[in-house]
Protein backbone atom coordinates (compact mmCIF):
# COMPACT_ATOMS: atom_id res chain seq x y z
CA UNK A 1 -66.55 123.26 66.63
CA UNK A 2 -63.53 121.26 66.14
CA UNK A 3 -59.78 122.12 66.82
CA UNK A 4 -58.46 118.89 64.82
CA UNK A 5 -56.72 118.54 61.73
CA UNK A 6 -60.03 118.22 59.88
CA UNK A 7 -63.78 119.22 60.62
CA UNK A 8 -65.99 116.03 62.00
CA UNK A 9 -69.17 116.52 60.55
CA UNK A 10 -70.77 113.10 60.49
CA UNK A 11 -70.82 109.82 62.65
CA UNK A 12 -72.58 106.48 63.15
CA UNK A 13 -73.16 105.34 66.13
CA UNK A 14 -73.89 101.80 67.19
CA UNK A 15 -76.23 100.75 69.95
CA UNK A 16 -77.43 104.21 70.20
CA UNK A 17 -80.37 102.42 71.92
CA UNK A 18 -77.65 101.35 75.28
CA UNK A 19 -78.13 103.41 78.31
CA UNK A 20 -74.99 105.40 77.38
CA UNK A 21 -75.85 105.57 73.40
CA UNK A 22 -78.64 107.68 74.42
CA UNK A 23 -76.67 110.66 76.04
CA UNK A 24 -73.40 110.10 73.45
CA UNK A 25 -75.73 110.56 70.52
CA UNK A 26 -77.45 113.59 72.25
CA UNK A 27 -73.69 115.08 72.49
CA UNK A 28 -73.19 114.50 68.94
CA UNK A 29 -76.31 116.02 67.78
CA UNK A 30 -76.15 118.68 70.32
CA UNK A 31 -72.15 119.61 68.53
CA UNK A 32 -74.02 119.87 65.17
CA UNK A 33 -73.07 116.47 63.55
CA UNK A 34 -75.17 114.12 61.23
CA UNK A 35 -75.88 110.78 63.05
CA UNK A 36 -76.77 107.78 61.69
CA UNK A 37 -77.83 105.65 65.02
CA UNK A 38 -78.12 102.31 64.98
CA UNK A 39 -81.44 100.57 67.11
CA UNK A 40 -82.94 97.28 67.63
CA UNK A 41 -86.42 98.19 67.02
CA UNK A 42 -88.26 100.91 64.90
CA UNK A 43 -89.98 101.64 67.84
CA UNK A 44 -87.02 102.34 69.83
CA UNK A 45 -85.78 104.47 66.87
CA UNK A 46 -89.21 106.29 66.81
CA UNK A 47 -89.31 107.09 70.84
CA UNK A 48 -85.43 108.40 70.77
CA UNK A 49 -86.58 110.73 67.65
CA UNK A 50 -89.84 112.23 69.48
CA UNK A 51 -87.97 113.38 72.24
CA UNK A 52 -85.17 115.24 70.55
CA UNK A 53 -85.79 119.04 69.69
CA UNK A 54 -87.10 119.79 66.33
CA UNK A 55 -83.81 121.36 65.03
CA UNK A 56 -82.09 118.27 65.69
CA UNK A 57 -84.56 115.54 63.88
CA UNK A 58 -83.22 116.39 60.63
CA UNK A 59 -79.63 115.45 61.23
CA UNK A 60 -80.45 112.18 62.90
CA UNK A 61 -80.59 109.12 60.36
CA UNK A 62 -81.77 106.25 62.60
CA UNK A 63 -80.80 102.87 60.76
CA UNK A 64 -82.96 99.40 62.50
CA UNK A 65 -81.36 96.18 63.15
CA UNK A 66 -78.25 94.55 63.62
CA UNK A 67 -75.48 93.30 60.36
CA UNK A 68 -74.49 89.77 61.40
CA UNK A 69 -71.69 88.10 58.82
CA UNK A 70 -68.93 90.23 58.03
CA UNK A 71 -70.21 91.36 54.04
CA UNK A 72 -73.48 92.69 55.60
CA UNK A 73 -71.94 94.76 57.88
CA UNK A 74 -70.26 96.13 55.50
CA UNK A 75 -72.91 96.88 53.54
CA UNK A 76 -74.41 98.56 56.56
CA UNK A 77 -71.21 101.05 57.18
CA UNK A 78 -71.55 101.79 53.44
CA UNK A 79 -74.87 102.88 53.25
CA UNK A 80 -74.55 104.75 56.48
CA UNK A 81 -71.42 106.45 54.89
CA UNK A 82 -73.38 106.86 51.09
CA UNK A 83 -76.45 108.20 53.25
CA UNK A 84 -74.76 111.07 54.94
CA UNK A 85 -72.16 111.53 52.05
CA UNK A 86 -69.15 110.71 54.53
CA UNK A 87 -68.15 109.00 57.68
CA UNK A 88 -65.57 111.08 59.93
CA UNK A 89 -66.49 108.79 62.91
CA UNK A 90 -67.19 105.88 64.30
CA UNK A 91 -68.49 105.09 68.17
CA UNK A 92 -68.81 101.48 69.03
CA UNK A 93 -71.23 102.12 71.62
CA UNK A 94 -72.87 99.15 74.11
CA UNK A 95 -74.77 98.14 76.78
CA UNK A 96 -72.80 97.83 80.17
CA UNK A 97 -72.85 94.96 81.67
CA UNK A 98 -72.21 92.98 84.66
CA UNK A 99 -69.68 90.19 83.49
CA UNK A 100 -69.38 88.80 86.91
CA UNK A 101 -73.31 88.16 87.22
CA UNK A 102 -73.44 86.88 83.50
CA UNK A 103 -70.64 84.34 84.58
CA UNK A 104 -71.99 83.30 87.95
CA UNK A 105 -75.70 82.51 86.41
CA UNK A 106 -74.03 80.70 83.11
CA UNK A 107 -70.61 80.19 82.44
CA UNK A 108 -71.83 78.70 79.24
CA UNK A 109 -74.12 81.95 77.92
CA UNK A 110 -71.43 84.21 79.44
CA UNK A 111 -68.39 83.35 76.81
CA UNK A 112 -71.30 83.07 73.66
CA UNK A 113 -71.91 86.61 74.78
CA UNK A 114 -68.21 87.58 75.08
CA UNK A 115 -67.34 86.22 71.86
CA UNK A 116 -69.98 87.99 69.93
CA UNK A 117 -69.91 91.01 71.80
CA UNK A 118 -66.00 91.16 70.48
CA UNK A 119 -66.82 89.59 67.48
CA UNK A 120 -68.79 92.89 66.68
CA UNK A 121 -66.78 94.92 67.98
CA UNK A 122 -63.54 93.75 65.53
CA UNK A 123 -66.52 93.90 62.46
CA UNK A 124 -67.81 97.02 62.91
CA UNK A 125 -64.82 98.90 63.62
CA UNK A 126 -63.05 97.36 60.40
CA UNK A 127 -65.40 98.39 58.06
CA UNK A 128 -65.98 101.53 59.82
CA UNK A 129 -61.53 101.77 59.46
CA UNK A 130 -61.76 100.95 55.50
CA UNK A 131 -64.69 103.47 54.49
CA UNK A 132 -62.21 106.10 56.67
CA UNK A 133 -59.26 105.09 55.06
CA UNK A 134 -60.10 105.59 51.45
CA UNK A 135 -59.90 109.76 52.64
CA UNK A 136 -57.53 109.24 54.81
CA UNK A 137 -58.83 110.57 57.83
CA UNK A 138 -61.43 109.65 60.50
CA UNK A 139 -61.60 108.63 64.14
CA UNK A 140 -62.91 105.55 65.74
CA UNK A 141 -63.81 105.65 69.48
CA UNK A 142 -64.82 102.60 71.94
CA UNK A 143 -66.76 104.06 74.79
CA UNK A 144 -66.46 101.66 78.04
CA UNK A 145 -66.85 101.94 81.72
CA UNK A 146 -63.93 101.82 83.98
CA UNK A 147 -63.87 98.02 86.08
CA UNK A 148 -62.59 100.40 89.15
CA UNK A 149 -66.39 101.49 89.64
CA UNK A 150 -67.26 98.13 90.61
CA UNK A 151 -66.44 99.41 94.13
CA UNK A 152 -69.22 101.92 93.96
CA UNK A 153 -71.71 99.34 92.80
CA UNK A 154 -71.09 99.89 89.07
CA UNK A 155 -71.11 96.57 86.50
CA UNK A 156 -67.76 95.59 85.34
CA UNK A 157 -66.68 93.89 81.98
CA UNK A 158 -63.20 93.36 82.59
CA UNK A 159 -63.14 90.63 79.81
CA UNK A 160 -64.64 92.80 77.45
CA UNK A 161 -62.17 96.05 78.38
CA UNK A 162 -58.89 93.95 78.01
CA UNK A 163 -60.55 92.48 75.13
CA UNK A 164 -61.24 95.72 73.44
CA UNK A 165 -57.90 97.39 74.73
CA UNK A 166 -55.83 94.95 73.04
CA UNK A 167 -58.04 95.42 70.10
CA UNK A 168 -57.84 99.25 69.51
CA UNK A 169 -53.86 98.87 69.83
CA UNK A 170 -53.82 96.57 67.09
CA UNK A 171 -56.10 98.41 64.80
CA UNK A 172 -54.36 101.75 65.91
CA UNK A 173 -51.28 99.99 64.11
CA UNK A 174 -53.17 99.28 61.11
CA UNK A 175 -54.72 102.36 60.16
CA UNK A 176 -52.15 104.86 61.17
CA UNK A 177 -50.77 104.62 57.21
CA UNK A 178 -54.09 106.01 56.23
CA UNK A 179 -54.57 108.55 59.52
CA UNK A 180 -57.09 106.97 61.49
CA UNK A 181 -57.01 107.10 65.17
CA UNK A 182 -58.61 104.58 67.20
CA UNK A 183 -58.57 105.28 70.88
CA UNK A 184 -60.73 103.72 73.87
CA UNK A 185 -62.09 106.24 75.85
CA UNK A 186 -63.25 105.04 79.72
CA UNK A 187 -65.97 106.52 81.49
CA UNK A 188 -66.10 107.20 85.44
CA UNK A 189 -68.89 107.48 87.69
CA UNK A 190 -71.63 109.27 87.17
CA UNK A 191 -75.67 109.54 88.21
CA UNK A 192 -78.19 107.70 86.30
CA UNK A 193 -81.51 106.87 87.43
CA UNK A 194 -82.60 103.46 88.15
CA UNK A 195 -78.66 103.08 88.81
CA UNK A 196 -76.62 104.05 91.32
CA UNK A 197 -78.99 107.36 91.02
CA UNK A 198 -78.48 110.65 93.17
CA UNK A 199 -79.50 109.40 96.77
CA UNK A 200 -77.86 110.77 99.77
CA UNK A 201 -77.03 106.91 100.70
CA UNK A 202 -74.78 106.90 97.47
CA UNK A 203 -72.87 109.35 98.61
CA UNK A 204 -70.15 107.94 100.90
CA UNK A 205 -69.17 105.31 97.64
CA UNK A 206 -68.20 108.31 95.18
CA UNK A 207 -66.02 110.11 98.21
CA UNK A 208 -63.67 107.25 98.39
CA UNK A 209 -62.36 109.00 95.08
CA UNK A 210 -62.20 112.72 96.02
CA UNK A 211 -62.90 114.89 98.27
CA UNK A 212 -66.62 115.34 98.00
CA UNK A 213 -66.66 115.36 94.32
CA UNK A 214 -69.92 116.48 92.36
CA UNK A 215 -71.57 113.48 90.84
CA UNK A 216 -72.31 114.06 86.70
CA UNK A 217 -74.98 112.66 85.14
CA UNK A 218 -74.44 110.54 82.17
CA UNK A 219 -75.14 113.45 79.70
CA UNK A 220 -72.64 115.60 81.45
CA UNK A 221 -70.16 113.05 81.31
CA UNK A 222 -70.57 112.40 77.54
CA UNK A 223 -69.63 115.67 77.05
CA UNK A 224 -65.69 114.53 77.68
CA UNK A 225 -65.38 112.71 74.51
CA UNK A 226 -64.71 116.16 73.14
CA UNK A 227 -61.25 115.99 74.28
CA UNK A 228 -61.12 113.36 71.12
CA UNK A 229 -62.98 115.07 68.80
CA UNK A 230 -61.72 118.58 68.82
CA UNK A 231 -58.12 117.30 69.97
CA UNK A 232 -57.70 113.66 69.16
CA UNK A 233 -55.81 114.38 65.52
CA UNK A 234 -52.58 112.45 65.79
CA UNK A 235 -53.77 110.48 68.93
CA UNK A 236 -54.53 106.83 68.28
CA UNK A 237 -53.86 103.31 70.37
CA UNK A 238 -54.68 105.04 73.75
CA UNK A 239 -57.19 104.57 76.77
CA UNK A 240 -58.45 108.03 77.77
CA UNK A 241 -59.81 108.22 81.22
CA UNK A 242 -62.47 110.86 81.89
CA UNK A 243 -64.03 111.41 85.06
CA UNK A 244 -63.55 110.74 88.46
CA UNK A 245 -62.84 107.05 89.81
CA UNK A 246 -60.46 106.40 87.67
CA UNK A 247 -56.70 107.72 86.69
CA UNK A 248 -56.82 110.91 85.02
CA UNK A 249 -54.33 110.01 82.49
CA UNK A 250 -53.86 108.55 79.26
């Protein structure tokens, strides 16, 4: 299952309630890995639970609610870690969004957003970095969506990408002493309903990349942060591209 210096067994997984939570944690589930997900709402956590197979239920640990201050997030990570008797890695999933709109309807709401959304961001992956590097080994990954796809009628956070960036390069620096890579990992386009869905009008936007290239759904292109976790050992402070739309190199 994994072609890495060490076997990743187990994983938390923020957001897991975000558009693209949903088909990362079916990924990790579907490789065999215990999950702890993170939702807003027990019923959230109850609806993603009913509709995964049987087999899987029992490796899913859904945990409700957001930390806020710094020693309760800890405390969260810890029990998520004590729970499934490790953490190998971390995925600082979120929610997608459309910076440009958030700025254009208030400037004011759009930097309290910003600075919490990286405020989390430094948090969780920190505590996530200090369970890791008391064994010395573990991976933290920050799944975002490539600002290029704004052109297809995709949201862009460029903010929040340069933001993050700049933040897995620093941390990268930090943990390497205790081996734990921290790499963003950028997703191109792909087909999700109630998005920029499968319809024959969407075509012409997705062949400005390639020549007629097949359009994944977001499930399928989940599937590409497997290039981290069976390969990533020894990889850390880089910006993986996967998919088309975007530069196919690291």
């Amino acid at each position: 299952m994994n072609g890495g210096a060490y076997m990743i067994r187990t994983a938390f997984l923020l957001h897991a309630d975000s558009h693209s939570g949903l088909a990362i944690g079916n990924y990790l589930l579907q490789r065999g890995m215990t999950l702890t997900a993170q939702f807003s709402t027990p019923e959230q956590a109850q609806s993603y639970i009913a509709e995964l197979p049987v087999d899987w239920r029992d490796r899913c640990m859904p945990m409700i609610g957001q930390a806020g201050t710094m020693e309760e997030i800890d405390s969260q990570v810890n029990a998520a870690s004590a729970e499934m008797q490790g953490l190998d890695l971390y995925i600082h999933g979120n929610e997608w969004v459309d910076e440009g709109v958030m700025l254009d309807n208030n400037p004011a709401q759009f930097a309290v957003q910003l600075d919490k959304r990286l405020r989390e961001l430094f948090l969780y992956s920190r505590a996530a970095g200090n369970v890791m590097a008391r064994k010395r080994q573990g991976q933290i990954i920050i799944p975002m969506l490539s600002d290029t796809l704004h052109n297809a009628g995709f949201p862009a956070s460029p903010v929040y990408n340069q933001g993050a960036i700049a933040f897995v390069k620093s941390l990268a620096k930090e943990v390497a002493p205790f081996r734990v890579g921290v790499n963003a990992f950028q997703f191109g386009y792909y087909r999700a309903p109630g998005t920029v869905g499968s319809a024959r009008d969407n075509r012409k936007l997705f062949d400005m990349y390639a020549l007629k290239p097949p359009i994944p759904d977001l499930m399928e292109a989940a599937k590409g942060l497997g290039l981290l976790l069976d390969y990533g050992s020894g990889m850390s402070g880089q910006t993986v591209n996967w998919g088309y739309g975007i530069p196919s190199i690291l």
